[in-house]
Protein backbone atom coordinates (compact mmCIF):
# COMPACT_ATOMS: atom_id res chain seq x y z
CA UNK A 1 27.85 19.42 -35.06
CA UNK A 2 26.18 17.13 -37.61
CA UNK A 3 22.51 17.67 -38.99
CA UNK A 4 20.02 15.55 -41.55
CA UNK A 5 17.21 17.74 -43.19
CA UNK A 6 14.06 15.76 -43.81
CA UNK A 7 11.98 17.72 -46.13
CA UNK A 8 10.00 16.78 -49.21
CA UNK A 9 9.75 19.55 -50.82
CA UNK A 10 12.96 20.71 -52.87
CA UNK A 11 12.89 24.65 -52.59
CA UNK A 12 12.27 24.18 -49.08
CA UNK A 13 14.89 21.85 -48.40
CA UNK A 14 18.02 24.01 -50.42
CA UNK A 15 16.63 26.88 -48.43
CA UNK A 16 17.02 25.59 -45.16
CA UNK A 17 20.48 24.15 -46.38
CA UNK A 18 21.17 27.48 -47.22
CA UNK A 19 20.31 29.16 -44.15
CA UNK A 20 21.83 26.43 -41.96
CA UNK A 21 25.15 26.76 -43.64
CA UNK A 22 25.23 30.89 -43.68
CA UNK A 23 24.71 31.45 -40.22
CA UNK A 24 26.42 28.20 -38.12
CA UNK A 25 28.86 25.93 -38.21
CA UNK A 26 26.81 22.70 -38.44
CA UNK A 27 26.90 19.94 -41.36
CA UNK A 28 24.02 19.02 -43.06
CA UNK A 29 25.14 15.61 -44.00
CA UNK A 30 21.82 14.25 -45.64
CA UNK A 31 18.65 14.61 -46.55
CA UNK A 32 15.31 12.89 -46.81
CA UNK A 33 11.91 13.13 -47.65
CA UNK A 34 10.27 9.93 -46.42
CA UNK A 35 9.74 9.29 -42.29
CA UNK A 36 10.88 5.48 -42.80
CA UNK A 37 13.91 6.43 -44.72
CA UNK A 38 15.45 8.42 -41.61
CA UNK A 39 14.25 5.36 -38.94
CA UNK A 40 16.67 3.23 -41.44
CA UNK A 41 19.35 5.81 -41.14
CA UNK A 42 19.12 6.28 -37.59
CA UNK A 43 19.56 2.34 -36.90
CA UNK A 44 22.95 2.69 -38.24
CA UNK A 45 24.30 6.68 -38.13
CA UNK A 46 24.33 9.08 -35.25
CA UNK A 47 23.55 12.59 -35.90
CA UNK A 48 23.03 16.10 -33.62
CA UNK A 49 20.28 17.82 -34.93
CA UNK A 50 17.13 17.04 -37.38
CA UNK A 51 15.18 19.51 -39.13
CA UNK A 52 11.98 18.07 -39.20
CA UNK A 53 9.09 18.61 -41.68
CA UNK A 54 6.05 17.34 -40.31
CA UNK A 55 4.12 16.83 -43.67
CA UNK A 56 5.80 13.87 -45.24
CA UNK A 57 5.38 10.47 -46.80
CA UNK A 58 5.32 7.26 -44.94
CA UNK A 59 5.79 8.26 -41.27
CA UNK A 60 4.64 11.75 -40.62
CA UNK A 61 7.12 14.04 -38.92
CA UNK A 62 4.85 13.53 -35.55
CA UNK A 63 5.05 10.09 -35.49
CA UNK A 64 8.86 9.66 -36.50
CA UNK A 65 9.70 12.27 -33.58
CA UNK A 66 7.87 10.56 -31.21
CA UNK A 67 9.63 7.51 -32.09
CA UNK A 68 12.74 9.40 -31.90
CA UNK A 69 11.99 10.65 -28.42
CA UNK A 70 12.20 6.72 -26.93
CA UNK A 71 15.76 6.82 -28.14
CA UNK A 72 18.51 6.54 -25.71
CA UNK A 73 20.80 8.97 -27.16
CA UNK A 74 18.86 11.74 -28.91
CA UNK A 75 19.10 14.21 -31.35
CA UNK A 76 17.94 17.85 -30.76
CA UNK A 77 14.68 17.93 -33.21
CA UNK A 78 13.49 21.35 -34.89
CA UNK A 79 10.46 21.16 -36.56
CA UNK A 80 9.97 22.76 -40.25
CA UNK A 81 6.10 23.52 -41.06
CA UNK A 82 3.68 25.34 -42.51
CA UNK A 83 1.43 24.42 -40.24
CA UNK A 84 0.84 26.13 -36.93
CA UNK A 85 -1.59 23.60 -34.51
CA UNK A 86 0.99 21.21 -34.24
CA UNK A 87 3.47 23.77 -31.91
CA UNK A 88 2.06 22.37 -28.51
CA UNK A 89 2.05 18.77 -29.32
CA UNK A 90 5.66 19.29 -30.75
CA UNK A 91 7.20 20.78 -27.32
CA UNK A 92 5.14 17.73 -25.55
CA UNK A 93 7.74 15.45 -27.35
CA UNK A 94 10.45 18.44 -26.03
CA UNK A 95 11.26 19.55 -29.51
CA UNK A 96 14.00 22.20 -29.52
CA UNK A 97 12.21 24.79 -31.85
CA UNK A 98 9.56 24.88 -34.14
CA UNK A 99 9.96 26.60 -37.27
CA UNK A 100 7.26 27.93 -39.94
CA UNK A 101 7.29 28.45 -43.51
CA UNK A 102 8.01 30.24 -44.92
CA UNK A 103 11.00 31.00 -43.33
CA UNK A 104 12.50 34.12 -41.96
CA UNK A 105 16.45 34.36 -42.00
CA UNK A 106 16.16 36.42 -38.65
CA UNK A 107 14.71 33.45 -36.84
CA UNK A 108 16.47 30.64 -38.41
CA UNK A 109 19.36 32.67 -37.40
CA UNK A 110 18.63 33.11 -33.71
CA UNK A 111 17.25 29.47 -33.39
CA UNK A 112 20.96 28.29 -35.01
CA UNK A 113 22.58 30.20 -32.28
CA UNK A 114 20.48 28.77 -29.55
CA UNK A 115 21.30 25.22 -31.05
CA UNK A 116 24.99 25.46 -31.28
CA UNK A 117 25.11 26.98 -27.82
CA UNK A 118 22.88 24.51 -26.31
CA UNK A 119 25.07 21.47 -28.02
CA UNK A 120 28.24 23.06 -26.33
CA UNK A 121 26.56 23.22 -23.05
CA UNK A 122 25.16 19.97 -23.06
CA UNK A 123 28.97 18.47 -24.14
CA UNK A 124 30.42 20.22 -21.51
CA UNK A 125 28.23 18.95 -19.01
CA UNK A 126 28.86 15.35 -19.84
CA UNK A 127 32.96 15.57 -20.77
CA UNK A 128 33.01 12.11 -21.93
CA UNK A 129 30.90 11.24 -24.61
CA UNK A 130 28.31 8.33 -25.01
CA UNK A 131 30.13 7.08 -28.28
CA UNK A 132 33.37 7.54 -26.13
CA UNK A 133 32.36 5.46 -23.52
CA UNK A 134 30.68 2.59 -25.18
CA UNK A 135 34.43 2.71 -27.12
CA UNK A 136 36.10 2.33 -23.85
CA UNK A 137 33.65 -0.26 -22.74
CA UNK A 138 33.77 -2.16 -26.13
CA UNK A 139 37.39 -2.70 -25.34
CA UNK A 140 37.33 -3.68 -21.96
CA UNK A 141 35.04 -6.76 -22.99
CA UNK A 142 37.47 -7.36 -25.75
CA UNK A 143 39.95 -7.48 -23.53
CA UNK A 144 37.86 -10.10 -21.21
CA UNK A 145 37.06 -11.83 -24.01
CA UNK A 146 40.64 -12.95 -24.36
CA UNK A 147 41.34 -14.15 -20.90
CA UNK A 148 37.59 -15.60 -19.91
CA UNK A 149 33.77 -15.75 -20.55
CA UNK A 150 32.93 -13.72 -18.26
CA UNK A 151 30.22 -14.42 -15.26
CA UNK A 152 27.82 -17.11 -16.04
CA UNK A 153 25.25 -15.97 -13.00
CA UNK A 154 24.24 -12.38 -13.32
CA UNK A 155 22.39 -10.67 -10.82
CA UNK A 156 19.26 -8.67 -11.71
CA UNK A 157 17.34 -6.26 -10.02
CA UNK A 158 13.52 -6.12 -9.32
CA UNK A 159 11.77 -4.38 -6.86
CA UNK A 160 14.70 -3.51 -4.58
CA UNK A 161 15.73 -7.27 -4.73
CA UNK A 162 18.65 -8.87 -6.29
CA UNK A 163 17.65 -11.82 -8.72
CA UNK A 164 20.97 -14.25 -9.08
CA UNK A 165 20.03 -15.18 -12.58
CA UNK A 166 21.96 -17.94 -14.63
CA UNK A 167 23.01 -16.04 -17.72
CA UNK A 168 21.59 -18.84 -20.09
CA UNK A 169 18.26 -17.88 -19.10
CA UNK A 170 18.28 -14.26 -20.37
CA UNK A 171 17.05 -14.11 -23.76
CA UNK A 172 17.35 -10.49 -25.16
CA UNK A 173 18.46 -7.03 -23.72
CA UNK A 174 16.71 -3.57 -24.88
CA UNK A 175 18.37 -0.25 -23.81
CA UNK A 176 15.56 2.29 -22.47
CA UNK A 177 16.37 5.99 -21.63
CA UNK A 178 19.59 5.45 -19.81
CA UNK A 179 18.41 1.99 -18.29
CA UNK A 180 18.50 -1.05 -19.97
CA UNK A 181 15.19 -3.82 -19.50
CA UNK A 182 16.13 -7.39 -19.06
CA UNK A 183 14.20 -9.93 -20.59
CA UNK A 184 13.89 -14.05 -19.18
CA UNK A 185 10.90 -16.23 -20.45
CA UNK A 186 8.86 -14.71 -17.56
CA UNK A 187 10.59 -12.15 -16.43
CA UNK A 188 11.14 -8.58 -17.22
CA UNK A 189 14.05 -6.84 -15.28
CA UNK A 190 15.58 -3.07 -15.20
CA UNK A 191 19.26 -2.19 -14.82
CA UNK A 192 20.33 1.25 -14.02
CA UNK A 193 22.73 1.13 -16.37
CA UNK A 194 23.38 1.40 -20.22
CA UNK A 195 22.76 -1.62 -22.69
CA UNK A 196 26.89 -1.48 -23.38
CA UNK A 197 27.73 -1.90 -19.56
CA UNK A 198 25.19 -4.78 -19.36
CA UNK A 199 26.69 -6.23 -22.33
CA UNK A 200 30.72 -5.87 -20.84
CA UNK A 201 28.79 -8.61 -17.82
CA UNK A 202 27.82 -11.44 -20.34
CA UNK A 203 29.38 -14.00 -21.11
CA UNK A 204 30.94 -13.43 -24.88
CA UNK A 205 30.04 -16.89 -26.04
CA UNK A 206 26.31 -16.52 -25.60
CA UNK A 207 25.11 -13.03 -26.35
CA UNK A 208 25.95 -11.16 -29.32
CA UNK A 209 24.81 -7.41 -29.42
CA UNK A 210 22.99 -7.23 -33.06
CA UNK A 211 22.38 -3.70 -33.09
CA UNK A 212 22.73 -0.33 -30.85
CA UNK A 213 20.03 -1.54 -28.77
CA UNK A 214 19.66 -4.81 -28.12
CA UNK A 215 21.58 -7.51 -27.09
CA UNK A 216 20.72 -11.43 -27.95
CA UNK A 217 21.28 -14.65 -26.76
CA UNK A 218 22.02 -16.98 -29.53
CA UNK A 219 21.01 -19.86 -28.30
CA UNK A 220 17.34 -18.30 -28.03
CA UNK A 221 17.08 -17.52 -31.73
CA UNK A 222 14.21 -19.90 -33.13
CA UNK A 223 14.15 -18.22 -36.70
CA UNK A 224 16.44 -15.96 -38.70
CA UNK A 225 13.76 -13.73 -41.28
CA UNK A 226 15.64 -12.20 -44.15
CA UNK A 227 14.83 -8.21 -43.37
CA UNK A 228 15.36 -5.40 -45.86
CA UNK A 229 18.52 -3.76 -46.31
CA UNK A 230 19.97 -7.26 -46.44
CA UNK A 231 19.45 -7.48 -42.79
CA UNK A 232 17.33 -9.98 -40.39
CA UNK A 233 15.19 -10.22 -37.93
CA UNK A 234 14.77 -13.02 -35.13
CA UNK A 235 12.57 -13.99 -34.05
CA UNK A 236 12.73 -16.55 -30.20
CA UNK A 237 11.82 -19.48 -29.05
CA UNK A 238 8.92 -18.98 -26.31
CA UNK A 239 8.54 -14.97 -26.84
CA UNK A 240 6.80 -13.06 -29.12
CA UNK A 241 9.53 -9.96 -29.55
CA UNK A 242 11.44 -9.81 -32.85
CA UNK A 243 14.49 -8.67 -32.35
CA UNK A 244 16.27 -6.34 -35.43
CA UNK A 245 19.71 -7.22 -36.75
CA UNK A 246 21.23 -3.76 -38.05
CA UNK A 247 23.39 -3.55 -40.64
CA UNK A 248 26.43 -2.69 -39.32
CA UNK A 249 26.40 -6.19 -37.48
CA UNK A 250 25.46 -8.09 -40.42
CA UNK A 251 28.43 -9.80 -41.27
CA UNK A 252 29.33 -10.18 -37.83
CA UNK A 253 26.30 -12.23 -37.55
CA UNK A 254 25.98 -14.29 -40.45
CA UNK A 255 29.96 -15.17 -39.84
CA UNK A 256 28.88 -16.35 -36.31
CA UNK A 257 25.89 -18.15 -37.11
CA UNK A 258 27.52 -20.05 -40.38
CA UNK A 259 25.14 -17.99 -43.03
């Protein structure tokens, strides 16, 4: 079980390092002390289990949860704070503890139990993993790939009907929860199913999947903007989203589109 501390202040931080490490078995791999910071890290690493402060820079530990919370895979979050009128809003946004400062080894130590068991529950309850199946999945498009382009029609669903959609007129896919939405030029459309399933249906010469979740058509990109991290964002003809290039698909991008 992997873990990220995000905490500004330094005492506080080795503390809760400490703690974590004397009484469980999870990994604090890294640390933080800026909201934005962890949004970057998230785009690009997976992880179990944040400790939260809610006092710090840029995006406030609030804010960065409830951003976290839209995520389709999430981590457990445990807030870390000094202050005390935040508890209710934090187990709105289904937080798995809330911690204050300063901290008492008893409780950090019963909250680490809860954790670990509830992680083992929860991966028992789903024996294959989501990284496990989007694996599986990733192949079995690979495998297409080498024998055909896959459907050019793909049928969407709205309002109990089934849309036969040419696959050219789909211009970006965003995973949601465990659905994925479906975006044409006036359409929007939701598939019960994951963004990597919907991706195994497209055809391989059109769509390009530029980061965990979304999913492009090329042929819709109007403007490549130089992003930071040395990654982009594109912007499409006719729509107003922006769609994020992360950078573990950089180079898979720029080789595709010639940069």
């Amino acid at each position: 079980m992997k873990a990220i501390i995000v905490e500004d202040e330094i005492p506080a931080r080795e503390e809760l390092e400490y703690l974590v490490g004397a009484h469980s078995g999870i990994e604090v791999t890294d640390f933080f002390d800026d909201g934005l910071d962890v949004l970057k890290f998230l785009q690009e690493h997976e992880t179990d289990v944040i400790f939260l402060d809610i006092n710090i820079p840029s995006l406030n530990g609030m804010l960065l949860a409830s951003t976290i919370s839209k995520f389709t895979k999430r981590p457990y979050i445990v807030f870390t704070t000094a202050y005390k009128e935040h508890a209710a809003q934090a187990f709105e946004l289904e937080a798995f503890d809330y911690i204050l400062k300063p901290y008492e080894e008893k409780r950090i130590a019963a909250m680490l139990s809860r954790l670990e068991s509830a992680f083992k529950r929860d991966r028992a309850e789903t024996p294959l993993s989501d990284r496990k199946l989007e694996s599986q999945l990733d192949s079995g498009r690979q495998q297409r790939e080498n024998t055909s382009k896959s459907a050019s029609r793909i049928n969407l669903k709205k309002n109990d009907k089934i849309i036969v959609t040419d696959a050219n007129d789909i211009y970006y896919a965003l995973a949601r929860e465990k659905a994925t939405l479906v975006y044409t030029q006036q359409e929007e459309y939701m598939m019960p199913m994951s963004i990597t399933e919907f991706d195994s249906l497209l055809p391989v010469d059109l769509f390009f999947r530029c980061h965990r979740s979304y999913t492009v058509n090329l042929t819709k990109i109007r403007e490549i903007v130089p992003w930071f991290n040395q990654t982009y964002i594109l912007r499409l003809k006719d729509l107003k989203e922006e769609i994020p290039v992360s950078r573990s698909k950089v180079k898979e991008f720029r080789q595709i589109m010639h940069l």
